[in-house]
Protein backbone atom coordinates (compact mmCIF):
# COMPACT_ATOMS: atom_id res chain seq x y z
CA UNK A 1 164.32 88.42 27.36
CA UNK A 2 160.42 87.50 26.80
CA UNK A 3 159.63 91.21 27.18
CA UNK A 4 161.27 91.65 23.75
CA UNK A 5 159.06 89.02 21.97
CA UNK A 6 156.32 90.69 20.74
CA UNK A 7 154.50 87.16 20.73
CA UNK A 8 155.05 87.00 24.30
CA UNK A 9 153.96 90.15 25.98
CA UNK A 10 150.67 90.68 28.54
CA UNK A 11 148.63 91.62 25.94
CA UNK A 12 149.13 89.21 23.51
CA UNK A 13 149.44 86.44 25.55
CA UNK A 14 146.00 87.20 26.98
CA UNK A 15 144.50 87.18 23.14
CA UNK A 16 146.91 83.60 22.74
CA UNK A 17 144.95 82.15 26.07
CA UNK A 18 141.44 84.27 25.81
CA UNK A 19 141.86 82.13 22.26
CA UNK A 20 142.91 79.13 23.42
CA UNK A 21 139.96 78.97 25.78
CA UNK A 22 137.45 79.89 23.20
CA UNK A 23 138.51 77.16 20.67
CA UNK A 24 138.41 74.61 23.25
CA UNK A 25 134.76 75.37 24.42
CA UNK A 26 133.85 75.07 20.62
CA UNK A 27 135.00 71.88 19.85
CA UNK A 28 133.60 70.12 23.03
CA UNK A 29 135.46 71.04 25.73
CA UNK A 30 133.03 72.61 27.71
CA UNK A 31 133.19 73.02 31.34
CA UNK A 32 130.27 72.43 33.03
CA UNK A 33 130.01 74.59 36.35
CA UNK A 34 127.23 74.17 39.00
CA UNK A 35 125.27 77.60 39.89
CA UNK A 36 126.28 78.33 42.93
CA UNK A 37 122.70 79.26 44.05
CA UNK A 38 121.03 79.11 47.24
CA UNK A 39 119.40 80.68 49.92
CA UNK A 40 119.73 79.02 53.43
CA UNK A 41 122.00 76.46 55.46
CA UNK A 42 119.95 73.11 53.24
CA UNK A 43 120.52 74.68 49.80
CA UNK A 44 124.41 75.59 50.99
CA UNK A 45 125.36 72.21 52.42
CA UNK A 46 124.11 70.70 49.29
CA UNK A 47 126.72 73.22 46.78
CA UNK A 48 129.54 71.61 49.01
CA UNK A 49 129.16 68.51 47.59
CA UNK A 50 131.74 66.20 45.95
CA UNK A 51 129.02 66.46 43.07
CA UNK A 52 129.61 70.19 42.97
CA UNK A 53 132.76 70.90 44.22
CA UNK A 54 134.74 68.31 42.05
CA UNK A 55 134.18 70.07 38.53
CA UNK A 56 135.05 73.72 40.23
CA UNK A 57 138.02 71.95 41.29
CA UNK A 58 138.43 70.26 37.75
CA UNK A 59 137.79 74.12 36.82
CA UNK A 60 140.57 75.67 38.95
CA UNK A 61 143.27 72.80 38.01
CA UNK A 62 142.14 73.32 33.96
CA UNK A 63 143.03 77.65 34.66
CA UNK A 64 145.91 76.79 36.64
CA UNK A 65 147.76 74.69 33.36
CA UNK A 66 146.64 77.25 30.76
CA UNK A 67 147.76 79.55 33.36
CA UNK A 68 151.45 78.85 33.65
CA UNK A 69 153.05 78.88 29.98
CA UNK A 70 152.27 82.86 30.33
CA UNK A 71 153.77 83.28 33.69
CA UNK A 72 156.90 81.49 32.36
CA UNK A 73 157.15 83.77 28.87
CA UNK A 74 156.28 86.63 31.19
CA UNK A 75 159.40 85.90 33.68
CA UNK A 76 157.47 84.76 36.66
CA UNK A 77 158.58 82.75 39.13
CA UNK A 78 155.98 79.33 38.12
CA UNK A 79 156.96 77.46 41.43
CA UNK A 80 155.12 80.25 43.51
CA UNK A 81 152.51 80.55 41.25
CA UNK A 82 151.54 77.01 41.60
CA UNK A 83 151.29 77.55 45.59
CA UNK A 84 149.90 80.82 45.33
CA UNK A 85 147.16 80.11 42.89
CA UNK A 86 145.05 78.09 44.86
CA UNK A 87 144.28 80.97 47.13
CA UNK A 88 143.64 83.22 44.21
CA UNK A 89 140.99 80.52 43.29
CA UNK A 90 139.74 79.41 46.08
CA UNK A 91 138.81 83.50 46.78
CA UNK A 92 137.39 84.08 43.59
CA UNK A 93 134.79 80.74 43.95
CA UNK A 94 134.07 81.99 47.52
CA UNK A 95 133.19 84.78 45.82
CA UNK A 96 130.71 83.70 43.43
CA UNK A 97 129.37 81.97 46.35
CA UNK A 98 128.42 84.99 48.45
CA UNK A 99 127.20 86.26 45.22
CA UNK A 100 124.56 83.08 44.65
CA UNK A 101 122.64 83.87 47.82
CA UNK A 102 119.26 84.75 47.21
CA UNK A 103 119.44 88.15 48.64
CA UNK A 104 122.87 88.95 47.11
CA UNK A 105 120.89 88.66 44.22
CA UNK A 106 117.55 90.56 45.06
CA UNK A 107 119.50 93.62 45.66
CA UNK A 108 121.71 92.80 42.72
CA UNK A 109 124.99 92.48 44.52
CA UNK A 110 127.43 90.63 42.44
CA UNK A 111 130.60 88.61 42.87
CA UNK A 112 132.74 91.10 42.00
CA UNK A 113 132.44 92.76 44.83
CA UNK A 114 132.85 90.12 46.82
CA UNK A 115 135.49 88.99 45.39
CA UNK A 116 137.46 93.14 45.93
CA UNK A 117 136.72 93.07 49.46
CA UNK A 118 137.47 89.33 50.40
CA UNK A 119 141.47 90.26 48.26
CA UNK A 120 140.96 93.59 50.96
CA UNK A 121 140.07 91.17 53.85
CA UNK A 122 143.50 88.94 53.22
CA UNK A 123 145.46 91.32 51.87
CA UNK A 124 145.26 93.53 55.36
CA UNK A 125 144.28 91.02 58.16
CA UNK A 126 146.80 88.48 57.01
CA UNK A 127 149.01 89.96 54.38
CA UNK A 128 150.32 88.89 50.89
CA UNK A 129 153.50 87.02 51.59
CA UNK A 130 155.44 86.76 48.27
CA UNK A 131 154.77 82.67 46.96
CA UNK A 132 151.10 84.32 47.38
CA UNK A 133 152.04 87.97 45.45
CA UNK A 134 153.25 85.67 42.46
CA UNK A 135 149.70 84.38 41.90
CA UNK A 136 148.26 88.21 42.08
CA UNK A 137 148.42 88.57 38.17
CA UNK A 138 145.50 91.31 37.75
CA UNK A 139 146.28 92.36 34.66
CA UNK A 140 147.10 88.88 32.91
CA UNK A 141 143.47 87.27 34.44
CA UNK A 142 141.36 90.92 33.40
CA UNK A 143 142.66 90.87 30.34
CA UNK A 144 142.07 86.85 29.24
CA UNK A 145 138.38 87.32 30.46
CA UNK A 146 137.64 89.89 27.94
CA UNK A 147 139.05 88.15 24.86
CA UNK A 148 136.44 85.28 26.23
CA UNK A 149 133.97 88.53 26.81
CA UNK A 150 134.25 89.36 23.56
CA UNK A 151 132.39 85.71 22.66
CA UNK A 152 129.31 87.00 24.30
CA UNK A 153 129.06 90.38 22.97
CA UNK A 154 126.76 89.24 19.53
CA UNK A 155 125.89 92.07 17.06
CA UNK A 156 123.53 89.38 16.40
CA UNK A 157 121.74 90.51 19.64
CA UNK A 158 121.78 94.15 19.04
CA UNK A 159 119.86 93.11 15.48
CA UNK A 160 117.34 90.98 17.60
CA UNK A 161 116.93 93.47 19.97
CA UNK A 162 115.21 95.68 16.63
CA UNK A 163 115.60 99.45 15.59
CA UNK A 164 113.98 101.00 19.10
CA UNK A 165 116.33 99.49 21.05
CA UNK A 166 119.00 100.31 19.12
CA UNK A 167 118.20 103.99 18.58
CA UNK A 168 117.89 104.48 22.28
CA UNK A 169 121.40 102.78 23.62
CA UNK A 170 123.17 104.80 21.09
CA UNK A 171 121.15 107.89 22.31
CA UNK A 172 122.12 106.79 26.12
CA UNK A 173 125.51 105.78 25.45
CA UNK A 174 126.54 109.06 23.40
CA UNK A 175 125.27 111.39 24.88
CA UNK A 176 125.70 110.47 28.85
CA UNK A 177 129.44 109.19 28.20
CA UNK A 178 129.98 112.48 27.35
CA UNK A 179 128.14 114.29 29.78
CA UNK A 180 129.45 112.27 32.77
CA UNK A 181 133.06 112.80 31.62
CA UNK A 182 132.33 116.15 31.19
CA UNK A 183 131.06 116.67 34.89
CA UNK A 184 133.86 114.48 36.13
CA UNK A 185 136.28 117.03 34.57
CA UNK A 186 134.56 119.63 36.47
CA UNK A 187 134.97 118.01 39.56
CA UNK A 188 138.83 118.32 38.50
CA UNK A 189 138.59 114.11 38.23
CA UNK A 190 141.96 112.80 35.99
CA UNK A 191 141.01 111.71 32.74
CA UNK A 192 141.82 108.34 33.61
CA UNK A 193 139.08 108.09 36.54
CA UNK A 194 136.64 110.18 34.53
CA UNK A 195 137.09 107.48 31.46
CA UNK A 196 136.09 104.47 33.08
CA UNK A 197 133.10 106.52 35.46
CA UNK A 198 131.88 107.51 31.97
CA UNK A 199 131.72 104.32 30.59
CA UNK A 200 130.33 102.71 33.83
CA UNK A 201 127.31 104.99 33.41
CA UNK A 202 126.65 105.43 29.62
CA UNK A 203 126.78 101.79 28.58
CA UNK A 204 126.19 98.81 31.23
CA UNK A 205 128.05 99.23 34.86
CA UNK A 206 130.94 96.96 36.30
CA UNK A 207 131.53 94.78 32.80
CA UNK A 208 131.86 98.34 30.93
CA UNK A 209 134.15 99.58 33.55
CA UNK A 210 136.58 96.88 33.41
CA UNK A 211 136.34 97.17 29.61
CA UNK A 212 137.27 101.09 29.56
CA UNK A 213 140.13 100.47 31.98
CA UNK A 214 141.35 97.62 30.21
CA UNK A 215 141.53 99.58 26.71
CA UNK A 216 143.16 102.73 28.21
CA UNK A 217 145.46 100.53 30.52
CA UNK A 218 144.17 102.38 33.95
CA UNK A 219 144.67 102.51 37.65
CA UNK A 220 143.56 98.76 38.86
CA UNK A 221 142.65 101.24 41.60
CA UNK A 222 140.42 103.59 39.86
CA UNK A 223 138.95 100.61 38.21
CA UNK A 224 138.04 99.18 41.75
CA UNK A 225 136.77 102.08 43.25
CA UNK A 226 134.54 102.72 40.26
CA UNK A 227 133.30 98.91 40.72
CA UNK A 228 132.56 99.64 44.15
CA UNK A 229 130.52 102.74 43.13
CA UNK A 230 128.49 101.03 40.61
CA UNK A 231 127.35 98.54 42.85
CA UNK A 232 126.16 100.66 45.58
CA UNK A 233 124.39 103.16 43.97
CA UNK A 234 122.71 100.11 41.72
CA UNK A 235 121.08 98.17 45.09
CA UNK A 236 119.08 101.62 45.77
CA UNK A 237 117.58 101.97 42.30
CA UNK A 238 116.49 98.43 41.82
CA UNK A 239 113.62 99.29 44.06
CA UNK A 240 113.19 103.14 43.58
CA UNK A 241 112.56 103.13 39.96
CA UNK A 242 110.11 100.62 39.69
CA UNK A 243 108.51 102.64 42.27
CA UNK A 244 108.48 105.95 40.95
CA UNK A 245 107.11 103.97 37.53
CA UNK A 246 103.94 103.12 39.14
CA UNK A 247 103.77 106.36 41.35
CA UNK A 248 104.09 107.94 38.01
CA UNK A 249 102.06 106.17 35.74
CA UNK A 250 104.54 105.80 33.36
CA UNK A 251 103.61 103.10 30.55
CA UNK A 252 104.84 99.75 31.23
CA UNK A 253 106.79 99.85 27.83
CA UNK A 254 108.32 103.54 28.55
CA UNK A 255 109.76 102.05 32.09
CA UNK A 256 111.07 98.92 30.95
CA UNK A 257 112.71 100.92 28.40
CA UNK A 258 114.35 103.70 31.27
CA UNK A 259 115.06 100.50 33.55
CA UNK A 260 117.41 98.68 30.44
CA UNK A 261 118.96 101.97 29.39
CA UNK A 262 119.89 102.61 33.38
CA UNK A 263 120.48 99.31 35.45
CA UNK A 264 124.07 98.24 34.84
CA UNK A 265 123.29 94.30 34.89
CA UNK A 266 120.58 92.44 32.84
CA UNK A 267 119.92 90.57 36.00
CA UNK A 268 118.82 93.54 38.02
CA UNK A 269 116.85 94.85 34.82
CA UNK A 270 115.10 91.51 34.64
CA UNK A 271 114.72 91.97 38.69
CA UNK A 272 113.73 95.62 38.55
CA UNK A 273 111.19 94.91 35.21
CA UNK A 274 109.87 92.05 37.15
CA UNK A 275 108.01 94.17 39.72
CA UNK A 276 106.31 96.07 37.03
CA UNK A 277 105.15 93.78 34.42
CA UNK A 278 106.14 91.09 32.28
CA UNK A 279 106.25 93.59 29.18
CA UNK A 280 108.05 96.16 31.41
CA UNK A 281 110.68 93.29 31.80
CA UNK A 282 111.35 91.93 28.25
CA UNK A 283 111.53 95.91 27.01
CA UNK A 284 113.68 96.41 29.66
CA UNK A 285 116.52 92.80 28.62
CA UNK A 286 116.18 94.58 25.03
CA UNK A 287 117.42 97.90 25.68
CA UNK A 288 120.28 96.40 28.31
CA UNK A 289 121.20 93.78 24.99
CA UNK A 290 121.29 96.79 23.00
CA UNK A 291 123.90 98.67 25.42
CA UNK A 292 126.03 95.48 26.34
CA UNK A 293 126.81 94.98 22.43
CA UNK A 294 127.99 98.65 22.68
CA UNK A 295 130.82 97.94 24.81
CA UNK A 296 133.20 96.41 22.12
CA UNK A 297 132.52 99.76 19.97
CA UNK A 298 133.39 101.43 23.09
CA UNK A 299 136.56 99.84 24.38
CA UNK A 300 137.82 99.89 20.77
CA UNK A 301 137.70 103.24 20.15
CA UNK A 302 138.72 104.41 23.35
CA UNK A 303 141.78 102.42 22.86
CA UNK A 304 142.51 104.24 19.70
CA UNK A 305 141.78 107.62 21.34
CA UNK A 306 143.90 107.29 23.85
CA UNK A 307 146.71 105.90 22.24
CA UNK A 308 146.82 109.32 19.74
CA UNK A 309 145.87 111.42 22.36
CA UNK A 310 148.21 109.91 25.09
CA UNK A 311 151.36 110.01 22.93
CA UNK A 312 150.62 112.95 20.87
CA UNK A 313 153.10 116.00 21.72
CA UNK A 314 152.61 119.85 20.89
CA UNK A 315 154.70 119.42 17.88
CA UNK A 316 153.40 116.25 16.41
CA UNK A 317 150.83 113.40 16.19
CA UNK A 318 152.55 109.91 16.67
CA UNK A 319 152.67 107.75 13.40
CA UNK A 320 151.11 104.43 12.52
CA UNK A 321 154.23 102.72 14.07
CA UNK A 322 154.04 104.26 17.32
CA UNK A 323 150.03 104.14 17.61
CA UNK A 324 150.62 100.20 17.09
CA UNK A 325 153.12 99.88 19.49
CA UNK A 326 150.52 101.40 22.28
CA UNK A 327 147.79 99.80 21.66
CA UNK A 328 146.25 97.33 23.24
CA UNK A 329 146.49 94.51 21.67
CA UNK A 330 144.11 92.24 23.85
CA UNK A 331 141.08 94.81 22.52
CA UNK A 332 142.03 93.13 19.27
CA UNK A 333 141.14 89.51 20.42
CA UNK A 334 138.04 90.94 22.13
CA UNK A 335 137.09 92.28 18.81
CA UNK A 336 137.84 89.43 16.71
CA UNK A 337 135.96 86.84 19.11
CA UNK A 338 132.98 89.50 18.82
CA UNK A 339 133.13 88.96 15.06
CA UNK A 340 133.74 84.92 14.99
CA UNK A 341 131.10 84.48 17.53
CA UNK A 342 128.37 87.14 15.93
CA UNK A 343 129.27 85.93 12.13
CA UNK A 344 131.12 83.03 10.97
CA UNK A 345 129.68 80.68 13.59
CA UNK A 346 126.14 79.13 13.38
CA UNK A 347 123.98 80.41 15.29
CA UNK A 348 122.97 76.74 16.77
CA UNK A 349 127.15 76.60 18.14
CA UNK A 350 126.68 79.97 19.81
CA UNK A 351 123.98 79.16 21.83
CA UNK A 352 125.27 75.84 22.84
CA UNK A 353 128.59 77.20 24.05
CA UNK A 354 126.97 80.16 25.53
CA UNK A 355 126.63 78.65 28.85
CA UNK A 356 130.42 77.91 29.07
CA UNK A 357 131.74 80.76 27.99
CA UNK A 358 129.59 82.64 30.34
CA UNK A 359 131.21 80.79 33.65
CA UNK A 360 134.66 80.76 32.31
CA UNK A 361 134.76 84.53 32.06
CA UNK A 362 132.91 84.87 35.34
CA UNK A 363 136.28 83.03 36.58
CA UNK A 364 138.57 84.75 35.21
CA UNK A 365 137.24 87.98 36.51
CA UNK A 366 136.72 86.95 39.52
CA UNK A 367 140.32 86.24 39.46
CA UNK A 368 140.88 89.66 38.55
CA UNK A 369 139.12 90.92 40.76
CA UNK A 370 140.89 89.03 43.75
CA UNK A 371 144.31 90.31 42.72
CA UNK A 372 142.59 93.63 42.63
CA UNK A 373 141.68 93.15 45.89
CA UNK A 374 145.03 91.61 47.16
CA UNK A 375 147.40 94.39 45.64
CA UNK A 376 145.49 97.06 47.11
CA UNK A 377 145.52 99.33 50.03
CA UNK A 378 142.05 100.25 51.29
CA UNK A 379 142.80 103.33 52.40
CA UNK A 380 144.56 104.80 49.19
CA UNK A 381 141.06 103.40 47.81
CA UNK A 382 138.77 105.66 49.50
CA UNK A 383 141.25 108.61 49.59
CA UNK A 384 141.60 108.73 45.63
CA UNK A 385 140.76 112.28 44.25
CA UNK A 386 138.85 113.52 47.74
CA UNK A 387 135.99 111.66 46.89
CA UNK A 388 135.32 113.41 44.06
CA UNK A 389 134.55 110.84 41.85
CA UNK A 390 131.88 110.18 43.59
CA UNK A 391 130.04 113.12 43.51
CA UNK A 392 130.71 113.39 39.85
CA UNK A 393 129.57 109.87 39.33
CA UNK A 394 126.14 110.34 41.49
CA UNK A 395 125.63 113.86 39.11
CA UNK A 396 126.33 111.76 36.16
CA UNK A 397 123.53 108.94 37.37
CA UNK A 398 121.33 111.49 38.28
CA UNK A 399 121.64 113.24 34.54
CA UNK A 400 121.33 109.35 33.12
CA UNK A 401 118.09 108.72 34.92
CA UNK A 402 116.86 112.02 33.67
CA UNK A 403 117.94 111.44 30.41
CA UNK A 404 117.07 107.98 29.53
CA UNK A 405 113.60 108.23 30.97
CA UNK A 406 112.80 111.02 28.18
CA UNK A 407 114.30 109.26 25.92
CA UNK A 408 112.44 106.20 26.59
CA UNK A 409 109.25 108.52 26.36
CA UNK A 410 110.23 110.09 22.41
CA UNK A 411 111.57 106.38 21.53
CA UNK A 412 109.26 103.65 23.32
CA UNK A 413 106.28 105.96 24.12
CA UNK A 414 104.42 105.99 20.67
CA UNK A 415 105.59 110.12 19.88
CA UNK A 416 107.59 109.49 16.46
CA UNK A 417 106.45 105.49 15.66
CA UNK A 418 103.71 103.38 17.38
CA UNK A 419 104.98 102.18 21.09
CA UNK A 420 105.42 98.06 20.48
CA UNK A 421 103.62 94.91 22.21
CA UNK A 422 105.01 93.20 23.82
């Protein structure tokens, strides 16, 4: 049976097509995907275009064919996943749609959720009939976008982003991972939930989330709910904190500094650092670089904890063997794309396939995201744990705020080293 190759199990088979996609993109094949921006009924008319539409389309044909030599190793029924990827597709580019308006982007509302509640939206006004279930392959689609995530993640970028920036995202990330899975244990949260909350906090939002959940093979549930969580607490603070900065009179440096080390997207960082000052704003992209880079270190080492510490028992620790066989393998593609990509390739290649590899793992998680959305019940959503992952996760934001500001202040503020120019 193909569950028994170890060649051709989920995991690996993700790091096979994650890799696949990656070497493509750097010898030429590069997909080039129109933005999907606009802002009234002109600017949409004109993004459903044969000009634009055709390479999506090119796009979704290209995933489809890489697709299918995994669903047939993995025992799926390829017949149905041929009719029932189409949908999948067509959902997750509707999704990135929604996500291009103007305003969607203000309030930095991103695809992903669009892409969870339009899987909701089918998966309970019309239903998932079973050619259509084939296609929902969450775990195969989350796991091949971050292999190609792993492309973007540059240590090269955490050196560029220079000592400050560094010494405050390890400052955030320690100390408010553990502090928010510390409060989510008080709030009697499962260790699962309060993993990827953590992680959603401490280091940068949605992309961290999915990166947590991934490496300590969680709920698609939890992971969902979490996303959901992350974006609407993110629209409110967009706006507040810029606004308490000036209230405040904190220095433009200081705030771009707490904006990056809070705001879960570099988009809403640049948004956010925008209404401040242009200083406030680049400050701000450094700190976020400095945070995003962290989430390889992150999602590696959770994997490893919770491999030992899920298959430990009161009498013995597991041994290398065992530890191996748990593990997660795709977290070793992400890893090993995060080294090609941040030192073996020139830095000239990087930044020309940068664009590419951006959009392809947009897709793919959108994809993800979709089947999230299809395989799930809404109401099991919101009923998960009482709702006390959300008060644990608004605690957690609150103490992250709190935290990063000061932070900012000893770091960025001039109290141990002279506060930069920028």
């Amino acid at each position: 049976m193909p569950s028994l190759r170890w060649w051709a199990r989920e995991d690996w088979l993700a790091v096979w097509l994650g890799s696949l996609i990656l070497l493509l993109i750097l010898i030429g094949v590069r997909p080039s995907l129109p933005a999907l921006k606009w802002r009234d009924l002109s600017s949409l008319s004109a993004l459903l275009s044969p000009a634009v539409l055709e390479p999506w389309v090119m796009a979704g044909i290209a995933a489809w064919l890489l697709s299918v030599p995994g669903i047939a190793l993995l025992g799926g029924d390829v017949r149905r996943f041929t009719l029932g990827f189409p949908v999948v597709f067509t959902l997750a580019w509707i999704s990135q749609l929604l996500a291009g308006h103007a305003m969607a982007g203000a309030w930095g509302i991103e695809y992903v959720i669009f892409a969870l509640v339009l899987g909701l939206l089918v998966s309970h006004l019309v239903g998932v009939p079973p050619w259509l279930r084939e296609a929902v392959r969450t775990e195969y689609f989350i796991k091949t976008g971050l292999v190609i995530m792993g492309a973007t993640i540059l240590f090269t970028e955490l050196l560029q982003a220079g000592v400050l920036g560094i010494v405050q995202a390890v400052g955030v990330v320690t100390v408010v991972w553990y502090v928010a899975f510390w409060i989510a244990k008080r709030f009697r949260v499962d260790d699962e939930f309060a993993v990827i909350l953590a992680s959603a906090v401490s280091i940068c939002g949605v992309s961290a989330a999915i990166a947590a959940c991934g490496a300590i093979k969680g709920d698609r549930r939890k992971l969902s709910y979490v996303t959901s969580i992350v974006l609407i607490v993110a629209v409110p603070m967009i706006v507040l904190q810029p606004w308490i900065a000036r209230i405040a009179g904190i220095p433009d440096v200081v705030a771009g500094a707490w904006l990056g080390g809070t705001l879960d997207t570099t988009g809403s960082v640049v948004a956010a650092g925008a209404l401040i000052s242009e200083s406030a704003m680049k400050v701000g992209t450094i700190v976020k670089f400095s945070q995003n880079v962290l989430i390889g270190v992150a999602a590696f080492l959770l994997s490893l904890w919770w491999t030992v510490r899920g298959t430990a028992t009161p009498d013995a620790r597991p041994g290398l063997a065992v530890i191996w066989e748990r593990f997660p393998k795709f977290v070793l593609g992400f890893a090993a794309a995060t080294f090609v990509f941040s030192f073996l390739l020139a830095p000239e290649l990087v930044n020309r396939t940068k664009g590419s590899i951006g959009s392809v793992r947009t897709l793919w998680f959108a994809l993800a995201f979709v089947s999230i959305g299809l395989e799930t019940n809404v109401t099991d959503l919101f009923r998960l744990e009482g709702g006390r992952p959300l008060a644990s996760f608004v605690l957690a934001q609150a103490f992250n705020v709190v935290w990063t500001l000061l932070l900012a202040w000893i770091v960025f503020g001039g109290m141990i080293v002279p506060s930069p120019s920028l």
